[in-house]
Protein backbone atom coordinates (compact mmCIF):
# COMPACT_ATOMS: atom_id res chain seq x y z
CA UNK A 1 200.63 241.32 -78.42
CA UNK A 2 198.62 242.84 -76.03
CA UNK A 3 197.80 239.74 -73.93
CA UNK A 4 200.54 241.62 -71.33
CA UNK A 5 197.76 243.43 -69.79
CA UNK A 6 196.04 240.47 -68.31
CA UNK A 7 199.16 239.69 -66.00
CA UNK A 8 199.70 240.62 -62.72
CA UNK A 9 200.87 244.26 -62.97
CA UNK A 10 203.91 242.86 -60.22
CA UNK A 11 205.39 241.19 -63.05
CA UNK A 12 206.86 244.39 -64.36
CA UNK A 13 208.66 243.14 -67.08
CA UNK A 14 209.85 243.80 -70.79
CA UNK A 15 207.66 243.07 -74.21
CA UNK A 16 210.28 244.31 -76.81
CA UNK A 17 213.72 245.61 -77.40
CA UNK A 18 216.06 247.08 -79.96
CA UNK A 19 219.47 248.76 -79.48
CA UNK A 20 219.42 252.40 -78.33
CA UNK A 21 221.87 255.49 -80.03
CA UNK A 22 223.93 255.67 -77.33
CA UNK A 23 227.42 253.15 -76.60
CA UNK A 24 226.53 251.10 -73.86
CA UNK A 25 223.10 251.93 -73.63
CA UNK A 26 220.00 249.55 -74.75
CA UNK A 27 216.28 250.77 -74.31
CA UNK A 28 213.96 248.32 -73.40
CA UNK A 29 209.78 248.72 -73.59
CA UNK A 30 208.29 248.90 -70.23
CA UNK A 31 205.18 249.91 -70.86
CA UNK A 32 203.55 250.63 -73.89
CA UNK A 33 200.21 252.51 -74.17
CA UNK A 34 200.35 253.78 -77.90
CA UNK A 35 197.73 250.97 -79.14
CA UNK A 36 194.37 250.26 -78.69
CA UNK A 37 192.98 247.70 -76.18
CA UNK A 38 192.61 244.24 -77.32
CA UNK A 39 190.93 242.91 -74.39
CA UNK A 40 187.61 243.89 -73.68
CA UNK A 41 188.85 243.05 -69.45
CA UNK A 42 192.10 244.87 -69.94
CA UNK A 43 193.33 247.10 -67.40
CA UNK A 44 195.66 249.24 -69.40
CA UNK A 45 197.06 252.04 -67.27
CA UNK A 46 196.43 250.69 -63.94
CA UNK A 47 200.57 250.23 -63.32
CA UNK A 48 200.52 253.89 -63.28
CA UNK A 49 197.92 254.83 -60.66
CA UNK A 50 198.16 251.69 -58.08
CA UNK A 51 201.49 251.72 -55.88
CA UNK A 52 200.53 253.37 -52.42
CA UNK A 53 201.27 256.93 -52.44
CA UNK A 54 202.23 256.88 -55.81
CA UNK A 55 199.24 258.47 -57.61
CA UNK A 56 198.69 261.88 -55.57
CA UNK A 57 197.92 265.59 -56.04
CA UNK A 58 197.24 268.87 -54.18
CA UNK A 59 194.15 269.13 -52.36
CA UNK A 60 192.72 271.35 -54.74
CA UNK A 61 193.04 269.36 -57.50
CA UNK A 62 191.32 266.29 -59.53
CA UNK A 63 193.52 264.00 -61.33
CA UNK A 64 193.27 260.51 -63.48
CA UNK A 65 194.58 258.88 -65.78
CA UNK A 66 192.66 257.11 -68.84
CA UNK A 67 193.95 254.99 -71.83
CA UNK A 68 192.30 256.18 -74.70
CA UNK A 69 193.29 257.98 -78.14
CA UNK A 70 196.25 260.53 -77.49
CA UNK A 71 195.85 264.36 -77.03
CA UNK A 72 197.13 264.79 -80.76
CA UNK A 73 194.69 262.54 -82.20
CA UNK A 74 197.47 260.32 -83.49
CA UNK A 75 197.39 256.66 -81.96
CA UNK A 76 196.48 256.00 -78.07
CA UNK A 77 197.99 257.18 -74.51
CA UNK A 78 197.74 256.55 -70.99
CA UNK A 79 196.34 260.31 -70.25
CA UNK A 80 197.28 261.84 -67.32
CA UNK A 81 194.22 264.43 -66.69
CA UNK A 82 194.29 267.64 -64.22
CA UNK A 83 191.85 269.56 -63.19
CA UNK A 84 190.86 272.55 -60.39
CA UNK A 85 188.29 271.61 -58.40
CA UNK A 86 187.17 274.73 -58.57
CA UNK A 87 187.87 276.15 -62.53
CA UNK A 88 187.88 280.06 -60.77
CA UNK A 89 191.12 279.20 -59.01
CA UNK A 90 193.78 280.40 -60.82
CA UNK A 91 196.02 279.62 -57.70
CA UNK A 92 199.58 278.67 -57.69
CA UNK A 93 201.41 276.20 -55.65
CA UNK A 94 199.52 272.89 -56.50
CA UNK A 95 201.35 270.47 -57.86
CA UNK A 96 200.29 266.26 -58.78
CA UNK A 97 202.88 263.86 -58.61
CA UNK A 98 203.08 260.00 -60.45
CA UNK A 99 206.00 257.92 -58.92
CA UNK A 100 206.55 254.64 -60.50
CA UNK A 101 209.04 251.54 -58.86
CA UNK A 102 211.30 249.44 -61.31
CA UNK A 103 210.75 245.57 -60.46
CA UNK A 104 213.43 244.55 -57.65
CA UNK A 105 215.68 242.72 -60.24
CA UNK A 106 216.34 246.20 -61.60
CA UNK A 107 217.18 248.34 -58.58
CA UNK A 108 220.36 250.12 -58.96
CA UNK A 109 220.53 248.41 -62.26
CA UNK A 110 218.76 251.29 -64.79
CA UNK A 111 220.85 254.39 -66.26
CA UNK A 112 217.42 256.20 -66.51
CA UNK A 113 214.11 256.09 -68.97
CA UNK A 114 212.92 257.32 -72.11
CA UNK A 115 209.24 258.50 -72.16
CA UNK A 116 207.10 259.18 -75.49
CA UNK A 117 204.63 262.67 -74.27
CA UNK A 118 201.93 263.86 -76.30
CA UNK A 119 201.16 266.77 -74.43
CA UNK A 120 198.22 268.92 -75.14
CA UNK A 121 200.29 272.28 -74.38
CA UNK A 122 203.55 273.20 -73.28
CA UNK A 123 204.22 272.33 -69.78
CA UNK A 124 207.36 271.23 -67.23
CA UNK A 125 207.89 268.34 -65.65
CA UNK A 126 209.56 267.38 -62.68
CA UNK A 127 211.62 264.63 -63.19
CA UNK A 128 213.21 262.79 -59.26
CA UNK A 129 215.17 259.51 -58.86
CA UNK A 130 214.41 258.06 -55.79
CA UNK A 131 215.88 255.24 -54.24
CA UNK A 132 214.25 251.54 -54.25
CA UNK A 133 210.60 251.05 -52.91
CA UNK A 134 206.91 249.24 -53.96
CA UNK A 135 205.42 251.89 -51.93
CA UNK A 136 206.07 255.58 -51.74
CA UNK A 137 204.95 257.11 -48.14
CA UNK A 138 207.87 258.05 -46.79
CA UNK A 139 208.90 259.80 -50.05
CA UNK A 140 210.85 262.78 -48.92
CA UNK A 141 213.50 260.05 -47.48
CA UNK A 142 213.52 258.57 -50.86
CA UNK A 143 214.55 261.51 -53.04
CA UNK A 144 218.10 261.55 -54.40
CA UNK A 145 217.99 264.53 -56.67
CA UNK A 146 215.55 265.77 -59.51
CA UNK A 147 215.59 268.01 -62.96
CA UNK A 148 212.78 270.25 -64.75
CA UNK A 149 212.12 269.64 -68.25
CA UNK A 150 210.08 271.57 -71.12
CA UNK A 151 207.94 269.93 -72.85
CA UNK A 152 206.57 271.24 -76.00
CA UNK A 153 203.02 270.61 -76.81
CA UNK A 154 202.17 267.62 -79.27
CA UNK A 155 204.57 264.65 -79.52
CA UNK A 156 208.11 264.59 -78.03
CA UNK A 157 210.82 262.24 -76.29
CA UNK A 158 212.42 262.79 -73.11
CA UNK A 159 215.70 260.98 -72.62
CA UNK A 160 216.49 260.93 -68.81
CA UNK A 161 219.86 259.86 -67.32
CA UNK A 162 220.66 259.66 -63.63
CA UNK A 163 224.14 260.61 -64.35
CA UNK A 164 223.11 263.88 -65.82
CA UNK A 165 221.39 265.17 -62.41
CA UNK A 166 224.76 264.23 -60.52
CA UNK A 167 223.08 260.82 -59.29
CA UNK A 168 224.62 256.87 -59.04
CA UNK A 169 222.20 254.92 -60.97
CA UNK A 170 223.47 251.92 -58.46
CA UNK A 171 220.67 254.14 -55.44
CA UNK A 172 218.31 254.42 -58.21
CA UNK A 173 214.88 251.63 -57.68
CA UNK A 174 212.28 254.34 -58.84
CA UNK A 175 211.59 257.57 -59.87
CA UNK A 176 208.80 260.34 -59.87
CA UNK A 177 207.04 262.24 -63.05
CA UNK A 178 205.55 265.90 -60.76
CA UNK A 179 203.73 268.17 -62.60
CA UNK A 180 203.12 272.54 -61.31
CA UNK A 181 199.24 271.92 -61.10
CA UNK A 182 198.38 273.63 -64.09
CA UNK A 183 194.62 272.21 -65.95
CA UNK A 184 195.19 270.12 -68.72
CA UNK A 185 196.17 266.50 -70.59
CA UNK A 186 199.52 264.78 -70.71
CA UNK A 187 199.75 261.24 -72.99
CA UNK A 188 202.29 259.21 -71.83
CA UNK A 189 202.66 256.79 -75.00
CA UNK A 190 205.68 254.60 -73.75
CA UNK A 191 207.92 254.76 -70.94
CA UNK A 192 210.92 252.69 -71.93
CA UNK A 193 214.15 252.03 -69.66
CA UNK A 194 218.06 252.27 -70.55
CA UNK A 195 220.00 249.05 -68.99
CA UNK A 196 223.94 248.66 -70.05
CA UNK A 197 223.35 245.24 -69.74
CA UNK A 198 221.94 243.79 -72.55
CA UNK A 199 221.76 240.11 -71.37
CA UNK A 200 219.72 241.09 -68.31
CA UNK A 201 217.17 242.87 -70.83
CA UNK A 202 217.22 239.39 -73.06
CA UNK A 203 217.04 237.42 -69.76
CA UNK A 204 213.91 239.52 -68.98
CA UNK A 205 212.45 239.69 -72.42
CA UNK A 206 212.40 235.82 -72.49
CA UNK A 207 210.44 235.71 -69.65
CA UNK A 208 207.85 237.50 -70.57
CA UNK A 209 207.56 235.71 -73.54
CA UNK A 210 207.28 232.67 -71.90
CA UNK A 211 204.56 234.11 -69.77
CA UNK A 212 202.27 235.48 -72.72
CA UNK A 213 202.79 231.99 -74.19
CA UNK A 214 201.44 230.23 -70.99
CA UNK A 215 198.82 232.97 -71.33
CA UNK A 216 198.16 232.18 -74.74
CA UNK A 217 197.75 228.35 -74.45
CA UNK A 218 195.70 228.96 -71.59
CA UNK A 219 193.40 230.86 -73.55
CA UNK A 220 193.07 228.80 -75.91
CA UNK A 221 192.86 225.59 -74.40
CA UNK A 222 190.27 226.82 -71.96
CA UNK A 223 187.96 228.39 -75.34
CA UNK A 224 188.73 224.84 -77.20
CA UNK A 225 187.29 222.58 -73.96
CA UNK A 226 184.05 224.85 -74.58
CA UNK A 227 183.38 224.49 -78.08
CA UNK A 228 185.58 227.42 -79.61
CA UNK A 229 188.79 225.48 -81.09
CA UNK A 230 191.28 228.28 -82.64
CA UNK A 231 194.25 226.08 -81.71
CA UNK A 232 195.09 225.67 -85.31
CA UNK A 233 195.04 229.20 -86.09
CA UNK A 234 198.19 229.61 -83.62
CA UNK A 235 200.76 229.04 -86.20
CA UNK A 236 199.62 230.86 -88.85
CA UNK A 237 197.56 234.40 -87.47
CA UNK A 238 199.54 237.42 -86.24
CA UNK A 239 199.57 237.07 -82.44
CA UNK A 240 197.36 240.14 -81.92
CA UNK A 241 194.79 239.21 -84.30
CA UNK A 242 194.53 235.64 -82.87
CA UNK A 243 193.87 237.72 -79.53
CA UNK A 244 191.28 239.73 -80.99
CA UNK A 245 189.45 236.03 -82.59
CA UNK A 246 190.01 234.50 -78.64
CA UNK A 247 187.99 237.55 -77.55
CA UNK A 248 185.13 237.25 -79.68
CA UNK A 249 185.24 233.75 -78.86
CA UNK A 250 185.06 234.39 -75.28
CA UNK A 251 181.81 236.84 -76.33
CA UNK A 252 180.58 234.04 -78.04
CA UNK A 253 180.27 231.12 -75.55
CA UNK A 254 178.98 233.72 -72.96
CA UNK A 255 176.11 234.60 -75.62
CA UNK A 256 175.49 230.74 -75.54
CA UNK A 257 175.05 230.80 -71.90
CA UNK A 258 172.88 233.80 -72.12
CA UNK A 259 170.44 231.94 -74.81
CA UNK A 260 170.74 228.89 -72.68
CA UNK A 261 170.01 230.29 -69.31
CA UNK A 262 166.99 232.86 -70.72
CA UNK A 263 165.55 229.53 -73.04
CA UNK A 264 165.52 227.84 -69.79
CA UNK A 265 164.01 230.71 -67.70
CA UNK A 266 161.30 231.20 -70.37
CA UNK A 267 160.34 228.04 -70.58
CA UNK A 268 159.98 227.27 -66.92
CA UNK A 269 157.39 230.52 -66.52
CA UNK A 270 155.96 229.51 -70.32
CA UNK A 271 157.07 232.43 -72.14
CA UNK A 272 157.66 232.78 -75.28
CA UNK A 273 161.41 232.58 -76.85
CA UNK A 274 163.06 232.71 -80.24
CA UNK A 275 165.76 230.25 -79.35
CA UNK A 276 166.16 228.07 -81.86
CA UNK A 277 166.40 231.67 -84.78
CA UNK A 278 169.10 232.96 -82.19
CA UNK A 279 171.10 229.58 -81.69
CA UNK A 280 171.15 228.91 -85.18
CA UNK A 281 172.75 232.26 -86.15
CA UNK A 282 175.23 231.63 -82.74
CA UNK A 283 176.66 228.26 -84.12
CA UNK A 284 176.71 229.83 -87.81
CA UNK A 285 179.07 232.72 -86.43
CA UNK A 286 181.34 229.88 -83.83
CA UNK A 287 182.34 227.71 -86.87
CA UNK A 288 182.92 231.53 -88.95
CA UNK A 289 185.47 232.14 -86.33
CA UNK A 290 186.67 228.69 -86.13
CA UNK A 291 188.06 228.83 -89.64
CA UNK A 292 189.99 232.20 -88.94
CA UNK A 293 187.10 234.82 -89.81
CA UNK A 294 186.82 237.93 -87.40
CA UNK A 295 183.15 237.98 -87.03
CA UNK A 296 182.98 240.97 -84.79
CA UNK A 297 180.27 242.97 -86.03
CA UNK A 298 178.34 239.93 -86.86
CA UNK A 299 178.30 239.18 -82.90
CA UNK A 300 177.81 242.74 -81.80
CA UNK A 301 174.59 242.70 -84.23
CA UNK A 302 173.19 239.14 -82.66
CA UNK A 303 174.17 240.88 -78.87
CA UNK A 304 171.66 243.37 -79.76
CA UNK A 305 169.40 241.26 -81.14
CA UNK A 306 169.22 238.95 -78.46
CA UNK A 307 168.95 241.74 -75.49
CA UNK A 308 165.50 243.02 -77.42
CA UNK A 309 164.92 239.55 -76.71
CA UNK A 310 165.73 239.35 -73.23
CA UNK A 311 164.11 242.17 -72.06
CA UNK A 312 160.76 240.86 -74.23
CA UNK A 313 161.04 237.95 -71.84
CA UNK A 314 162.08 239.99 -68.30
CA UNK A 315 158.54 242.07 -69.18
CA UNK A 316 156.35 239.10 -68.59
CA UNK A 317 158.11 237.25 -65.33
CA UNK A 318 158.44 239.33 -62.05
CA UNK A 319 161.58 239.85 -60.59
CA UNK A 320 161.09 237.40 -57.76
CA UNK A 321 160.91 234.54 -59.96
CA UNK A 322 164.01 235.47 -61.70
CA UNK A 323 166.27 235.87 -58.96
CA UNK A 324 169.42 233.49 -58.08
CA UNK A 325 169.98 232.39 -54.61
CA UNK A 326 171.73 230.27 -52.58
CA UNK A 327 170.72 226.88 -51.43
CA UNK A 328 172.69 223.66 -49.53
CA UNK A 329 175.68 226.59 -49.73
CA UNK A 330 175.39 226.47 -53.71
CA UNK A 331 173.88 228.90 -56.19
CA UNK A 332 170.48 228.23 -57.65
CA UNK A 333 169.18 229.41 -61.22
CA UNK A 334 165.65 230.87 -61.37
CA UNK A 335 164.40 227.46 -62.15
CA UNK A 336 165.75 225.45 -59.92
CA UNK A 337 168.68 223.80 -61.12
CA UNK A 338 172.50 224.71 -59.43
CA UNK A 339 174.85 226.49 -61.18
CA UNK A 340 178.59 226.76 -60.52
CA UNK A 341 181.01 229.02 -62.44
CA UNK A 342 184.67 228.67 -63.35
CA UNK A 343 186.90 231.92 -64.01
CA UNK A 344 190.12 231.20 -65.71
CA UNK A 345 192.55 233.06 -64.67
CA UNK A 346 193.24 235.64 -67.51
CA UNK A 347 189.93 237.01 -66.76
CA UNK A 348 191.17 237.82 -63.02
């Protein structure tokens, strides 16, 4: 369930877990980037490019990182992309560095991570444990010891232990992922962690579930209040695909809004408006996706259909008289009448 993506990237903690190889040792999902996007708002990678300091690089180099399908063509990846500014350099020397914190619950309390690469050509990494911090500028003072790696090209695992590179995993609160500088694309799939205690994981994995399903009812309670009841899908759709049919509910009540608000705004300048054609194909495809149907394409084709429409309408009525402004401290539509708007939270 990908609803994870619309929480506060603070929260930090676990979707899924299963036992590892290893006595003693569980994995844990941290973050998982193998899948495509469910939400159209969701900020997929951002945990890896948003702690201060933590998403840097040599001078002479561009860097980001995109989710999007994976350098092998198999399945998705957060990809981490380098390039010279200037593609005549063949200098040495650069380097680009991604250092990631573990929530606070979980300093001192990891015996490393377990990353999924899908790198586009062989290439080493870098891999430091650092001690505990949110923020990373006084890095050098947070370094407790590091190890190169090899990684192949295409799809591999890293295992990384703290014990292996002579550290205490008790000092250990983050760690860093530094690459040499040299041009190209590394997919991070997953980045999972190892705990030896398995009822911290559970303790952690039961909170998150408990915050998808406040998520979850949220979602649906605020879609239901509007028109778009998929409550009684809940207990019998696959959690992801009752996402995807919130989604396109969500698309759906702001298409009524757009029909209502243009209707409105033609009618007030006396222009004409095939409202009642697009509002009758609108309330064919709500009650579709109130009895379970994924209507998707259906609603892409009437958003298409209905910007011709707008823009047939924005031709004949000059821009000042379709401006919104502000009046008595309250926003004004074009014609007049207030407006006030209320984002629920898993849009923020």
């Amino acid at each position: 369930m990908q609803i994870k993506n619309m929480l506060s990237i603070c929260l930090l903690i676990f979707v899924t877990a299963w036992p590892f190889r290893a006595t003693g040792e569980n994995v844990y999902c941290w973050e998982d980037y193998s899948t495509p996007m469910i939400s159209p708002v969701g900020r997929e990678v951002d945990f890896l490019r948003f702690h201060g300091n933590g998403f840097i690089c040599d001078e002479n180099l561009l860097q980001r990182i995109e989710h999007g399908p994976a350098p092998d063509g198999k399945g998705y990846s957060g990809n981490w992309i380098l390039q010279r500014k200037d593609p005549s350099d063949n200098g040495t020397g650069v380097w680009a560095s991604l250092r990631l914190p573990f929530p606070d619950e979980l300093w001192g309390k990891t015996l490393g991570v377990q990353f999924e690469f899908v790198a586009a050509k062989p290439m080493q990494l870098d891999i430091r444990a650092l001690r505990g911090a949110r923020k990373f500028w006084g890095y050098s003072k947070l370094q407790l010891n590091h190890h190169t790696y090899d990684i192949p090209a295409g799809r591999s695992t890293l295992v990384v232990r703290w014990k292996d590179m002579g550290v205490n995993p008790q000092d250990v609160g983050a760690f860093a992922v530094n690459r040499n500088g040299t041009p190209g694309t590394l997919g991070i799939a997953k980045i999972d962690l190892l705990l030896s205690d398995k009822r911290l994981g559970e303790k952690l994995l039961a909170a998150q579930k408990e915050q998808q399903a406040t998520l979850r009812r949220t979602m649906l309670q605020w879609l239901a209040q509007r028109g778009v009841n998929l409550k009684p899908l809940a207990d019998s759709t696959n959690l992801d695909e009752l996402e995807r049919l919130a989604w396109i509910g969500v698309h759906l009540l702001a298409q009524g809004e757009q029909i209502e608000n243009i209707a409105a705004l033609a009618e007030h300048n006396h222009v004409a408006f095939p409202r009642e054609k697009l509002e009758s194909r609108h309330s064919a495809f709500v009650k579709q996706l109130i009895a379970g149907e994924n209507v998707s394409r259906d609603v892409d084709a009437l958003q298409t259909d209905l910007g011709r429409s707008i823009d047939d309408v924005l031709k004949h009525i000059p821009l000042d008289k379709r401006r919104w402004y502000i009046k008595d401290d309250r926003f004004q539509r074009p014609d007049g009448r207030s407006f006030r708007m209320f984002g629920p939270f898993f849009f923020r």
